[in-house]
C-alpha atoms as a PDB file:
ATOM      1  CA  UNK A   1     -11.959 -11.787  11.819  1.00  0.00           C
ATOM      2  CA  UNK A   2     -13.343  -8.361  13.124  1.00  0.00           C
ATOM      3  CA  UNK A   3     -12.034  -9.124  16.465  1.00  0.00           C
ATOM      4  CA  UNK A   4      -8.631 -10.023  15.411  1.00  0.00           C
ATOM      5  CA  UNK A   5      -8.314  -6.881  13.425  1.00  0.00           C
ATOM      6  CA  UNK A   6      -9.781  -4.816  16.455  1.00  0.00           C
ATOM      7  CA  UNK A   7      -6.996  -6.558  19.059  1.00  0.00           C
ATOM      8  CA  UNK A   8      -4.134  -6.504  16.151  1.00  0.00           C
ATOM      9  CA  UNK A   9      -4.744  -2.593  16.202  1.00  0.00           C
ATOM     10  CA  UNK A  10      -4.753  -2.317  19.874  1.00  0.00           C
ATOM     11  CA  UNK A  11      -7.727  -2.859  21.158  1.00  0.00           C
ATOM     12  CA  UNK A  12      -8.740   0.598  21.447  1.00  0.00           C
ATOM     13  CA  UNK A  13      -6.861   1.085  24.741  1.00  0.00           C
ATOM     14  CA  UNK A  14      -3.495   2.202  23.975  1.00  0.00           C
ATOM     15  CA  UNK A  15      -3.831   3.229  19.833  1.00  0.00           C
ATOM     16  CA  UNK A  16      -0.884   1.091  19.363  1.00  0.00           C
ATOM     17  CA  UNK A  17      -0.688  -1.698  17.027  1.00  0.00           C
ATOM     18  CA  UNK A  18      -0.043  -4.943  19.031  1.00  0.00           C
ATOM     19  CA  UNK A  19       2.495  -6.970  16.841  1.00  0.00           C
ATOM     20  CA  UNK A  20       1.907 -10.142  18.790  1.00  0.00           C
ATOM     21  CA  UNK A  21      -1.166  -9.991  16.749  1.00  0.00           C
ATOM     22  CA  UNK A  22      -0.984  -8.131  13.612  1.00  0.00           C
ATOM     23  CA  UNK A  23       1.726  -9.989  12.612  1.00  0.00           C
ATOM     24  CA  UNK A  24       0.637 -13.376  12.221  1.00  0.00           C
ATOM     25  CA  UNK A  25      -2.607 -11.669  10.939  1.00  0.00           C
ATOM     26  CA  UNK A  26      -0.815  -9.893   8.150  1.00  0.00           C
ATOM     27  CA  UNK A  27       1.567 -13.031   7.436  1.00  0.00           C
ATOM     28  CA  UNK A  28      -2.365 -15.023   6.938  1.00  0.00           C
ATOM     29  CA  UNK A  29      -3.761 -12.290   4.808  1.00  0.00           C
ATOM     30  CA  UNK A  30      -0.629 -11.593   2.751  1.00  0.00           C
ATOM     31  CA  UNK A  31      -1.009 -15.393   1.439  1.00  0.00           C
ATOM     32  CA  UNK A  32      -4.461 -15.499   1.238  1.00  0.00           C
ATOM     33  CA  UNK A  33      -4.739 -12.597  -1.231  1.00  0.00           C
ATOM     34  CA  UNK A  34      -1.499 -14.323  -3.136  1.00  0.00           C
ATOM     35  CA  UNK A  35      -4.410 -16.123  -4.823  1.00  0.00           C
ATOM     36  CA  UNK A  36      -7.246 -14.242  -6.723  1.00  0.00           C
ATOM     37  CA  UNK A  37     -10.052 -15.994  -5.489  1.00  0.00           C
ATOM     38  CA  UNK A  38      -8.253 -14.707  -2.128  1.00  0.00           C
ATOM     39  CA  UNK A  39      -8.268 -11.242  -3.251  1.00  0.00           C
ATOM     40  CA  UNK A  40     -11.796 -11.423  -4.061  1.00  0.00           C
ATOM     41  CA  UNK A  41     -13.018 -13.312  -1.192  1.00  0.00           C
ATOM     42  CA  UNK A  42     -10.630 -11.030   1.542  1.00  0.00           C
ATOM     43  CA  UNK A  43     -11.195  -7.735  -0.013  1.00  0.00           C
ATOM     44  CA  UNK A  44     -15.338  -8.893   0.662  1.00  0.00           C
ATOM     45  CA  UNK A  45     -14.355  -9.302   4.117  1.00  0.00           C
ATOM     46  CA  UNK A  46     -15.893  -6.171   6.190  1.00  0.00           C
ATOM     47  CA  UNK A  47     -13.312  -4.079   7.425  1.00  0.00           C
ATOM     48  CA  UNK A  48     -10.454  -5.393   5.786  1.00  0.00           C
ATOM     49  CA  UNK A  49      -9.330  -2.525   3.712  1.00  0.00           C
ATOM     50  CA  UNK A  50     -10.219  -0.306   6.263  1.00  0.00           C
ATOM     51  CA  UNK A  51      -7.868  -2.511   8.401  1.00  0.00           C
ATOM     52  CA  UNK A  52      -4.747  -2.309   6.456  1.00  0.00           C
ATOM     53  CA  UNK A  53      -4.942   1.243   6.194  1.00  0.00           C
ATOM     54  CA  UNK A  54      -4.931   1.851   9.889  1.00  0.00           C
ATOM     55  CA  UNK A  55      -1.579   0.136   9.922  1.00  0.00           C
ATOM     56  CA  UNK A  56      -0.078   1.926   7.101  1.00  0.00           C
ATOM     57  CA  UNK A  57      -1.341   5.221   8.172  1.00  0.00           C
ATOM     58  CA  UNK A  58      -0.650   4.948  12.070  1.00  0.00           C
ATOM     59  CA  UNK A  59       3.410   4.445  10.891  1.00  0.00           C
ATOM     60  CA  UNK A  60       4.505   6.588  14.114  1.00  0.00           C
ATOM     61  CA  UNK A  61       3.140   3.968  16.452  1.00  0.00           C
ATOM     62  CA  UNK A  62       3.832   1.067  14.065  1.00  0.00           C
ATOM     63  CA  UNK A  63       6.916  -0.948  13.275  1.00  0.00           C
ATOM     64  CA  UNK A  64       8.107  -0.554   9.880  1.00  0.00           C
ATOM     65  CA  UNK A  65       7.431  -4.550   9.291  1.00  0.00           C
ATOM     66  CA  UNK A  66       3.947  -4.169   9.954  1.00  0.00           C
ATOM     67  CA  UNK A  67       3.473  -0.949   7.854  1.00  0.00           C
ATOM     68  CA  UNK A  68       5.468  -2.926   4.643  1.00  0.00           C
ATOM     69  CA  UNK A  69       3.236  -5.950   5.277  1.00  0.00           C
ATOM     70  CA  UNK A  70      -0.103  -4.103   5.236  1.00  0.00           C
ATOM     71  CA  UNK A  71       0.996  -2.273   1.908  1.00  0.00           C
ATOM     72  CA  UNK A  72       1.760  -5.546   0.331  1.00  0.00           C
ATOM     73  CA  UNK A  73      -1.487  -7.239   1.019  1.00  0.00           C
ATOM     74  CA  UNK A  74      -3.345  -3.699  -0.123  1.00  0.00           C
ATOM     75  CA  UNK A  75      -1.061  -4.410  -3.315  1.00  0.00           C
ATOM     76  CA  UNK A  76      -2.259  -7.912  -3.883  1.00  0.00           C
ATOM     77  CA  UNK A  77      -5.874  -6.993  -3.246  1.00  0.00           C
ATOM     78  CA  UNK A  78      -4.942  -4.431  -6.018  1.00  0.00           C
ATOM     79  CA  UNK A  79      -4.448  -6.805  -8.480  1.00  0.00           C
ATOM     80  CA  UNK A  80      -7.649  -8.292  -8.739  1.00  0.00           C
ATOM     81  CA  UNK A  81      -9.495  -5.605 -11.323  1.00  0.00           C
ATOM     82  CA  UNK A  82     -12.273  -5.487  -9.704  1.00  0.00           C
ATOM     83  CA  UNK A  83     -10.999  -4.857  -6.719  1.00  0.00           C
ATOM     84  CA  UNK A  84      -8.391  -2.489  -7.901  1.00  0.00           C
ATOM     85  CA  UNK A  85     -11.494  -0.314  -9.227  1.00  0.00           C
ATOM     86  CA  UNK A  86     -12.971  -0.170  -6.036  1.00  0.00           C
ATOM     87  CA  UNK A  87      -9.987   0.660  -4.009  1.00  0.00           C
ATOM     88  CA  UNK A  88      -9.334   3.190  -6.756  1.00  0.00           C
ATOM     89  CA  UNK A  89     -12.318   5.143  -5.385  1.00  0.00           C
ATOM     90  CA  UNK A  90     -11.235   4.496  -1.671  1.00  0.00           C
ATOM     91  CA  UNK A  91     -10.135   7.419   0.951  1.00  0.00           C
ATOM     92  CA  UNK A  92      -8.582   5.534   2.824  1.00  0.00           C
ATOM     93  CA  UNK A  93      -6.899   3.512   0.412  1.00  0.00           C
ATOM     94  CA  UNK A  94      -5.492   6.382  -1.260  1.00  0.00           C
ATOM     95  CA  UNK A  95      -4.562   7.792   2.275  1.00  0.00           C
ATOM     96  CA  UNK A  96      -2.655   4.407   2.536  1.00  0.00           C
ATOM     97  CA  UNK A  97      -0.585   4.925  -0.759  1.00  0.00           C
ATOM     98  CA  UNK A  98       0.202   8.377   0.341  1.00  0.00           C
ATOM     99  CA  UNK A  99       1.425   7.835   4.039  1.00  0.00           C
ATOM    100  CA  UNK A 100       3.665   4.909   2.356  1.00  0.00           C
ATOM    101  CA  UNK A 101       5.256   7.228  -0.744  1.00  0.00           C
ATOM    102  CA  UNK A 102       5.588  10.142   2.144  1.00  0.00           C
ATOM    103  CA  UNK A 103       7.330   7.640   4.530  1.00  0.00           C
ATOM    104  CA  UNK A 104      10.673   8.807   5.187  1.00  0.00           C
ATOM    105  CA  UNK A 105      12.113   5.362   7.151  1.00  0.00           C
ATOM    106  CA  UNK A 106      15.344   3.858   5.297  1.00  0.00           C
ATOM    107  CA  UNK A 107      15.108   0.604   4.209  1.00  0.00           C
ATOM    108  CA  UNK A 108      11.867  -0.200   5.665  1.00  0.00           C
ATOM    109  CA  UNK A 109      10.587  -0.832   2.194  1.00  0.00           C
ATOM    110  CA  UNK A 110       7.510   1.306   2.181  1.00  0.00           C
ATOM    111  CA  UNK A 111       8.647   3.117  -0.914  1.00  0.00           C
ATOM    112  CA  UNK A 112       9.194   0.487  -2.555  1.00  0.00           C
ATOM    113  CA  UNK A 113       5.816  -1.883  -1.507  1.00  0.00           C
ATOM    114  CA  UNK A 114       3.565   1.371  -2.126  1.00  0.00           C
ATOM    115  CA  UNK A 115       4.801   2.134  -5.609  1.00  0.00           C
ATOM    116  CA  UNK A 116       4.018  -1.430  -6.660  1.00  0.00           C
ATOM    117  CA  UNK A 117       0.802  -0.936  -4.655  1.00  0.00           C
ATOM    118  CA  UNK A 118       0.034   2.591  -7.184  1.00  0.00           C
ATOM    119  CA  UNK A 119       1.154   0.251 -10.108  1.00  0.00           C
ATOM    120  CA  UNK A 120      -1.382  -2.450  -9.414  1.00  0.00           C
ATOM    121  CA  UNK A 121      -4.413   0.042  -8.891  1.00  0.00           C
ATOM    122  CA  UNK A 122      -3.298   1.519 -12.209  1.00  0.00           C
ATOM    123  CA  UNK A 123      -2.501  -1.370 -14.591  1.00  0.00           C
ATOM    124  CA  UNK A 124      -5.014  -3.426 -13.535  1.00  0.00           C
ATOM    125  CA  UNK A 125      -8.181  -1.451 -13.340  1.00  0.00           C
ATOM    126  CA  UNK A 126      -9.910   0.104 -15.979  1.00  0.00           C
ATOM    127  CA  UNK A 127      -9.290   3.403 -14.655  1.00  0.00           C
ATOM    128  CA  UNK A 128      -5.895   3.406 -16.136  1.00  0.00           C
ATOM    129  CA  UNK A 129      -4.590   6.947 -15.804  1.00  0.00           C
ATOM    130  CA  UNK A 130      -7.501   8.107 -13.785  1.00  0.00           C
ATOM    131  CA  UNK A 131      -5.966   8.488 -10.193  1.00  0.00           C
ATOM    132  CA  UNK A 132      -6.252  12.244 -10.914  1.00  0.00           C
ATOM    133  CA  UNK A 133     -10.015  11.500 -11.434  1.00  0.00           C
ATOM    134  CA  UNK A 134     -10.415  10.132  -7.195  1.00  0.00           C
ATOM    135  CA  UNK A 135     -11.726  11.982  -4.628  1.00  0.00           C
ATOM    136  CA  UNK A 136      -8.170  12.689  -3.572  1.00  0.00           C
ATOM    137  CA  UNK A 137      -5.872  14.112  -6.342  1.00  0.00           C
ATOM    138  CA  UNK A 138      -3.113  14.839  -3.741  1.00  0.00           C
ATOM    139  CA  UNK A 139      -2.323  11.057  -4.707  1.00  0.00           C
ATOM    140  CA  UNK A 140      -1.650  11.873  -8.337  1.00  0.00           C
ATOM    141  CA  UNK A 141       0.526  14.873  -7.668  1.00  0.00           C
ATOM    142  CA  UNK A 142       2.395  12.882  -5.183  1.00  0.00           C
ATOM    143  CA  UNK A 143       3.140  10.087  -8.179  1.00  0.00           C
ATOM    144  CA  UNK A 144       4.359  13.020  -9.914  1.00  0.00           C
ATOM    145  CA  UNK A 145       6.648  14.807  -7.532  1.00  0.00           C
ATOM    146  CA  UNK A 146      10.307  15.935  -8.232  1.00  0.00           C
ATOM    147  CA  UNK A 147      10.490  14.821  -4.623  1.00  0.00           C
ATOM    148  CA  UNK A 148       9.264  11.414  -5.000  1.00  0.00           C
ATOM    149  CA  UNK A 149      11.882  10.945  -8.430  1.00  0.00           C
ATOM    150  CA  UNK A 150      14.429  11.966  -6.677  1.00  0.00           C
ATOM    151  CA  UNK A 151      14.394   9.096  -3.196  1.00  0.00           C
ATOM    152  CA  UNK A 152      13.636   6.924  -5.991  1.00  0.00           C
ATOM    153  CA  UNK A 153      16.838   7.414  -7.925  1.00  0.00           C
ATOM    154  CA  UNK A 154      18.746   7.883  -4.532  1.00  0.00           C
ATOM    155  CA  UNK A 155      16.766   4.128  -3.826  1.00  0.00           C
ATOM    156  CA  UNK A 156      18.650   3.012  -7.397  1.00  0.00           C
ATOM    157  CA  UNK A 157      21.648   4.674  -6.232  1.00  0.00           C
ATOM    158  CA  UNK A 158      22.151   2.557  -3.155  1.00  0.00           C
ATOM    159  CA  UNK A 159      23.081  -0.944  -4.466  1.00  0.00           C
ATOM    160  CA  UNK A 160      23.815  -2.398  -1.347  1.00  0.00           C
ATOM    161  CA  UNK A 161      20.487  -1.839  -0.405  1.00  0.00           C
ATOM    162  CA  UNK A 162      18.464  -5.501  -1.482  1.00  0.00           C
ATOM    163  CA  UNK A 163      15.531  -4.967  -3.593  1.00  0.00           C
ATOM    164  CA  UNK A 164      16.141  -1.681  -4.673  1.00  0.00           C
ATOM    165  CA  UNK A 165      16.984  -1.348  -7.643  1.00  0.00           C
ATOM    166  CA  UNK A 166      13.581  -1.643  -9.291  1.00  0.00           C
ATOM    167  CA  UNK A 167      12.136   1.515  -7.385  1.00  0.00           C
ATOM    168  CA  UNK A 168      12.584   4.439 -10.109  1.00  0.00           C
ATOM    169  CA  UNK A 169      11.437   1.640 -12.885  1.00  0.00           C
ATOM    170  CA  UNK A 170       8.061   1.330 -10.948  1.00  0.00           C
ATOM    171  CA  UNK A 171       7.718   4.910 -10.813  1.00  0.00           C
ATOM    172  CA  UNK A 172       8.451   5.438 -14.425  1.00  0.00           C
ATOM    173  CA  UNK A 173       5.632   2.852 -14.741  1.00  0.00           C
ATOM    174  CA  UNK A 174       3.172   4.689 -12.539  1.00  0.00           C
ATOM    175  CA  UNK A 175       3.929   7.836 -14.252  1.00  0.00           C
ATOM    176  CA  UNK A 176       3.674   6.537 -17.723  1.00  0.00           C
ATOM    177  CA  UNK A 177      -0.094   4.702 -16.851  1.00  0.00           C
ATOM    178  CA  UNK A 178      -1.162   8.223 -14.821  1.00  0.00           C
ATOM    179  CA  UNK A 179      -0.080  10.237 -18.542  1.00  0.00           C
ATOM    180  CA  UNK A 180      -2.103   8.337 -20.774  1.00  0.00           C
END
């Protein structure tokens, strides 16, 4: 597994993702971690997490595919509780959820797969309303943002966009859990 990651992120030689690889990688792990005995038994894997991450935070030298496919398999390692309380306390987890909310590529989906992702470390952990409470508080104030509200309501705005219409829900969601 540790090489596949190593030659789905590019090796080393050129710091560019290689799709040829990631791709079927992230298609495996995305329905692997559909299951929670797959969440628990992937998120044990070494170097998953830190895996994922990588993609979502390289986004300049990633396709926008990749990036949204990393988030979602972060966000169904999130809903395992145990796992969501662990990633909860994660740099570069919370680096992850950040790079995706401060993503500025239309319709890539990033918005929309890292809100659900801040969702599913919330509601599922114990740590409900703790994000503030992580090494990295820039995450919480990022939830929060008048600049975050406002793409999501422009997301709502734009039916003809698939899929959505459920961003500025999610965020009221997230920001409901991080003000208990």
């Amino acid at each position: 597994m540790q090489a596949l990651m190593e030659k789905a992120l590019g090796g080393g030689r050129s710091g560019k993702p290689n799709p040829r690889v990631a791709t079927p990688l992230l298609d495996l792990l995305l329905s692997v971690t559909s299951f929670p005995d797959g969440q628990t038994v992937m998120h044990q894997c070494p170097g998953v997490e830190q895996f994922l991450c990588d993609l979502v935070t390289a986004q300049r030298h990633c396709s926008p595919r990749l990036s949204v496919a990393a988030l979602a398999v972060l966000r169904n390692l999130a809903m395992c509780p145990a796992v969501a309380r662990r990633m909860l306390r994660s740099q570069p987890t919370l680096d992850a959820l950040l790079a995706g909310l401060s993503s500025d590529r239309e319709g890539a989906g990033e918005l929309e797969v890292s809100l659900q992702l801040a969702w599913a470390l919330l509601a599922h952990s114990t740590a409900k309303g703790r994000l503030s409470l992580a090494r990295d508080t820039s995450a919480a104030e990022a939830l929060q943002s008048a600049q975050l509200a406002q793409r999501c309501q422009a997301a709502t705005a734009a039916v003809t966009a698939p899929g959505r219409g459920g961003c500025a829900r999610v965020l009221a969601a997230v920001n409901a859990i991080i003000n208990v």
